[in-house]
C-alpha atoms as a PDB file:
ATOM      1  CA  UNK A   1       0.000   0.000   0.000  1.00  0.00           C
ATOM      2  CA  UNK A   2       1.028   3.424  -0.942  1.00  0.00           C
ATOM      3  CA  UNK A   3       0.188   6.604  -0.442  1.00  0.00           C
ATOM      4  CA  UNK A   4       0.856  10.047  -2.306  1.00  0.00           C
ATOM      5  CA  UNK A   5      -0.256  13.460  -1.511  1.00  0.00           C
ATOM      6  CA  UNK A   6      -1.346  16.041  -4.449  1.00  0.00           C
ATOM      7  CA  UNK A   7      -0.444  18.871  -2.680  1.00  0.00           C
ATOM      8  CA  UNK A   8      -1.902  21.972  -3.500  1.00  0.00           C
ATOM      9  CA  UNK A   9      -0.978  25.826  -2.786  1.00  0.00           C
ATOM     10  CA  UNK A  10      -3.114  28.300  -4.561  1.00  0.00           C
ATOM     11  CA  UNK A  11      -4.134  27.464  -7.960  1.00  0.00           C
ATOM     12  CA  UNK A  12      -0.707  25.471  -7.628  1.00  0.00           C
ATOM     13  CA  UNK A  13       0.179  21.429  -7.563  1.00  0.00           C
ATOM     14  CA  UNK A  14       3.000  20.115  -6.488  1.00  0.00           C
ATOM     15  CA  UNK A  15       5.800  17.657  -8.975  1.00  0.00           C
ATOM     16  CA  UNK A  16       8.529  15.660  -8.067  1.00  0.00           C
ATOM     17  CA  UNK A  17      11.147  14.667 -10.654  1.00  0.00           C
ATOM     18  CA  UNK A  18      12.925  11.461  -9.828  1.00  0.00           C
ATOM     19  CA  UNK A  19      15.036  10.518 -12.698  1.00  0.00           C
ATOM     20  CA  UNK A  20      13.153  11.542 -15.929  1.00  0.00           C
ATOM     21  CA  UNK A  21       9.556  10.932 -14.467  1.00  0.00           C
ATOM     22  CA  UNK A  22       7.650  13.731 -12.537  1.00  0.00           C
ATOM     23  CA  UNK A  23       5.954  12.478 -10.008  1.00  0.00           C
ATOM     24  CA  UNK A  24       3.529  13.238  -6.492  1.00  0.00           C
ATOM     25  CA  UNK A  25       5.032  13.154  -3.416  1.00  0.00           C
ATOM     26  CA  UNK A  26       4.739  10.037  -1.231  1.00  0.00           C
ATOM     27  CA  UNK A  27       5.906   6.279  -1.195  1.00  0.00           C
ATOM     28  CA  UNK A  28       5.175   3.036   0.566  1.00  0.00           C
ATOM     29  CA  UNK A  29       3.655   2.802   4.389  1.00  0.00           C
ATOM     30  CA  UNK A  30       5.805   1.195   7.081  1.00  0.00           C
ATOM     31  CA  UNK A  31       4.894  -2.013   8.586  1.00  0.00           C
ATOM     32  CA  UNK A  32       1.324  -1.211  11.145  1.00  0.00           C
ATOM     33  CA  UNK A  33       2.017   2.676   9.831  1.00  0.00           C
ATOM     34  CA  UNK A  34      -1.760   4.403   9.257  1.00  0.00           C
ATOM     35  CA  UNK A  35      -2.490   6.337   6.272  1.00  0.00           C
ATOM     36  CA  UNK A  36      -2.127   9.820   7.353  1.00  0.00           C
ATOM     37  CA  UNK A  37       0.568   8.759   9.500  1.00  0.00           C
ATOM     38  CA  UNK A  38       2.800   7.213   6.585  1.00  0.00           C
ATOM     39  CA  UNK A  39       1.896  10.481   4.048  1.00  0.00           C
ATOM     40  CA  UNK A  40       2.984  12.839   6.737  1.00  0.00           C
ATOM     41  CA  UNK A  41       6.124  11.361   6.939  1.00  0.00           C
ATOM     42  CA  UNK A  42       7.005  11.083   3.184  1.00  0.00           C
ATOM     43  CA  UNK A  43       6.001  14.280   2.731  1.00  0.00           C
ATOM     44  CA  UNK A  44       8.294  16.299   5.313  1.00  0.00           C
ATOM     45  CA  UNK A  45      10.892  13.204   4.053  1.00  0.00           C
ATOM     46  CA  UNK A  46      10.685  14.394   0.630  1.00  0.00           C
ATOM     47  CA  UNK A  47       9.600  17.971   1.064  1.00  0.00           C
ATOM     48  CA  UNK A  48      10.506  19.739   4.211  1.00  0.00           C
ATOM     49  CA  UNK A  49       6.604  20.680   4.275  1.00  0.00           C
ATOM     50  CA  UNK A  50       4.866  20.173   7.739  1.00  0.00           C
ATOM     51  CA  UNK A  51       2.280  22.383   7.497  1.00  0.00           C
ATOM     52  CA  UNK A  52       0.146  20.089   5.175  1.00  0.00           C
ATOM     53  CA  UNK A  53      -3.767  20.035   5.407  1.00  0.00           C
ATOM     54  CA  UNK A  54      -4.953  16.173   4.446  1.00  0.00           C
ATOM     55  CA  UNK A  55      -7.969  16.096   2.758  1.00  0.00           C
ATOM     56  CA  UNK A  56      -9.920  13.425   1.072  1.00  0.00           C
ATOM     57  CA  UNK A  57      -8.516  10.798  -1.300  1.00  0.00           C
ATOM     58  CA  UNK A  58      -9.150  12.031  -4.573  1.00  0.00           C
ATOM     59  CA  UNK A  59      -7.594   9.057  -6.783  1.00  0.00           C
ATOM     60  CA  UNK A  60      -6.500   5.103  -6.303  1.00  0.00           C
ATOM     61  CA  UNK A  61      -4.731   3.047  -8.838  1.00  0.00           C
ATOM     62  CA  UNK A  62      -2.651   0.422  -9.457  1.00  0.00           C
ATOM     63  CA  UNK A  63       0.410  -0.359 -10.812  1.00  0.00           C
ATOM     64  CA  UNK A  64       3.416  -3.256 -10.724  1.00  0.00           C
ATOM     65  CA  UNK A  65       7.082  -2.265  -9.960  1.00  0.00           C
ATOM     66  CA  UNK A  66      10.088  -3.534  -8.566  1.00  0.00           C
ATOM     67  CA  UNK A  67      11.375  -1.549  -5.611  1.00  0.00           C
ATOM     68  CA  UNK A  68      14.267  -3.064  -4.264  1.00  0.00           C
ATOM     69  CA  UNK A  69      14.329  -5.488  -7.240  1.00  0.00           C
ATOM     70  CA  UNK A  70      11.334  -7.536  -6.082  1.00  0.00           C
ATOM     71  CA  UNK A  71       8.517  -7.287  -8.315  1.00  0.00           C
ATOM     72  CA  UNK A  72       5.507  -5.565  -6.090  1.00  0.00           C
ATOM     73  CA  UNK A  73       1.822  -4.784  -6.708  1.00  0.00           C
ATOM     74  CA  UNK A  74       1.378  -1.315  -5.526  1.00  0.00           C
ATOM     75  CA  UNK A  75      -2.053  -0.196  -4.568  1.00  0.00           C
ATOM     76  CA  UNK A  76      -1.712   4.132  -3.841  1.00  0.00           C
ATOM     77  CA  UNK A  77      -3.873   6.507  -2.468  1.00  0.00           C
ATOM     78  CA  UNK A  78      -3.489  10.242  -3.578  1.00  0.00           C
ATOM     79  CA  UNK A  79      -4.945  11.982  -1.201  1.00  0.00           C
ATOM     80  CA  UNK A  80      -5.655  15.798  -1.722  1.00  0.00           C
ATOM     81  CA  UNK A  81      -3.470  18.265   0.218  1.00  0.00           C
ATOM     82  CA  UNK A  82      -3.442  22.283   1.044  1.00  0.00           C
ATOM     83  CA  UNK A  83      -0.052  23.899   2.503  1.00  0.00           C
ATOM     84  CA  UNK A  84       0.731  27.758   2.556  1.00  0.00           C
ATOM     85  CA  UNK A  85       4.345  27.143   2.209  1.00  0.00           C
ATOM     86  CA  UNK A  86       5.917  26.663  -1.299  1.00  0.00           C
ATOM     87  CA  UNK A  87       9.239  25.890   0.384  1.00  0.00           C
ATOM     88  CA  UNK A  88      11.015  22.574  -0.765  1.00  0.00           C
ATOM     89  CA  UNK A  89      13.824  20.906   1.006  1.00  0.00           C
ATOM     90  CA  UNK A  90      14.431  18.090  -1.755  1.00  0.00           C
ATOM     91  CA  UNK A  91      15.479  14.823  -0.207  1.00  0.00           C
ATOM     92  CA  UNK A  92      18.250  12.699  -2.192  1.00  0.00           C
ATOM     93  CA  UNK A  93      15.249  11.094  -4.130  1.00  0.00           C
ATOM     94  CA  UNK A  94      14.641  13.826  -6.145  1.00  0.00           C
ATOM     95  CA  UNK A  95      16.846  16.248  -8.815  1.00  0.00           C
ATOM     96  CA  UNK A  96      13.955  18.766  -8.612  1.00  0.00           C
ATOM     97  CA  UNK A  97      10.281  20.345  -8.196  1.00  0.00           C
ATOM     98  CA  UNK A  98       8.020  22.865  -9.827  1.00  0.00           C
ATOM     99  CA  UNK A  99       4.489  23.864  -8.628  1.00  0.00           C
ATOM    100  CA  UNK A 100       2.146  23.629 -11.932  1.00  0.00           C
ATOM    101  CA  UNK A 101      -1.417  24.703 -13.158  1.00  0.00           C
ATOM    102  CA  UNK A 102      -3.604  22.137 -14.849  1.00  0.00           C
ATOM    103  CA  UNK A 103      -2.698  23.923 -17.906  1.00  0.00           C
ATOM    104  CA  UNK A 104       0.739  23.240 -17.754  1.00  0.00           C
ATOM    105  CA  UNK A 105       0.720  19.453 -17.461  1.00  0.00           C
ATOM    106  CA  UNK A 106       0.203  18.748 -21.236  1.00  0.00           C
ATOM    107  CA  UNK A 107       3.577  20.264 -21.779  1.00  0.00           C
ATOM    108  CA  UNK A 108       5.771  17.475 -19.860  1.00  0.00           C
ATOM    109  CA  UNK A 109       3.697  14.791 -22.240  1.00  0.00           C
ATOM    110  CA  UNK A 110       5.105  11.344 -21.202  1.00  0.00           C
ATOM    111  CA  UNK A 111       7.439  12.832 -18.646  1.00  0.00           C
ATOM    112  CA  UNK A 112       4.515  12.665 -15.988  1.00  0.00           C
ATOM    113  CA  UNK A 113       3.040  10.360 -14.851  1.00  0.00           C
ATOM    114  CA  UNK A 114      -0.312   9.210 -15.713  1.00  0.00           C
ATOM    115  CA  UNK A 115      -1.510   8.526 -11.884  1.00  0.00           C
ATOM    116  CA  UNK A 116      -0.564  12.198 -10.437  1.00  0.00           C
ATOM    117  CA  UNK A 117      -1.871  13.604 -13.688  1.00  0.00           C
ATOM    118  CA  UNK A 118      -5.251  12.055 -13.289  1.00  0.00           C
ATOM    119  CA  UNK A 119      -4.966  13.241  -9.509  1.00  0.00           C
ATOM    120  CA  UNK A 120      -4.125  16.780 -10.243  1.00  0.00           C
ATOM    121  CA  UNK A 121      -7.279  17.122 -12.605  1.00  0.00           C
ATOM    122  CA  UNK A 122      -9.511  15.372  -9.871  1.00  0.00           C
ATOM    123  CA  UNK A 123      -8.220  17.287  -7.516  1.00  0.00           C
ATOM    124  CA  UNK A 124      -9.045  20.807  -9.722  1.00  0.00           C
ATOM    125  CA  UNK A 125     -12.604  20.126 -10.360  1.00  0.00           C
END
């Protein structure tokens, strides 16, 4: 189980970039960790934010990958979240951020991916 946060400040989402894919902020829960527990933690992990407002989920999918070279079934969670602070503190996870409109996701085509895209737009209307 996973769990991202689409974190939102103004009109503004939030985009990680971890190699070439942009991406929401979040990751895998600890053993016994609960859900707003776990997303509170990757996000001042990969963000610095602490100030973070959890709302409701907006998005779940689905998807198969290998972390740690296993091959996993990850079930995720993107939950909608406020903040007043556009501060980042990257962790080593990620080269870099950018806060984005709706408008501007077309423009990083196959560079995002599909999941947070399909959150962001949820999370808009």
């Amino acid at each position: 189980m996973a769990v991202k946060a689409v974190i939102q400040a103004g009109k503004k989402f939030l985009i990680m970039r971890e190699g070439q894919r942009r991406q929401a902020v979040g990751g895998r829960l600890e053993k016994g960790e609960k859900l707003e527990v776990g997303l509170r933690r990757e996000v001042k992990e990969e963000t610095g934010i602490t100030e973070l407002e959890v709302g409701k989920v907006v998005h779940v999918d689905e998807w198969f990958a290998k972390p740690e070279g296993e091959l996993k079934h990850i079930v995720a969670l993107f939950f909608l979240c406020k903040t007043k602070s556009r501060k980042i503190v990257l962790s080593d996870e990620h080269a870099e951020f950018a806060w984005v409109t709706t408008e501007d996701l077309e423009s990083y085509g196959d560079l995002i991916e599909k999941e947070i895209k399909q959150a962001i737009i949820l999370a808009s209307l």
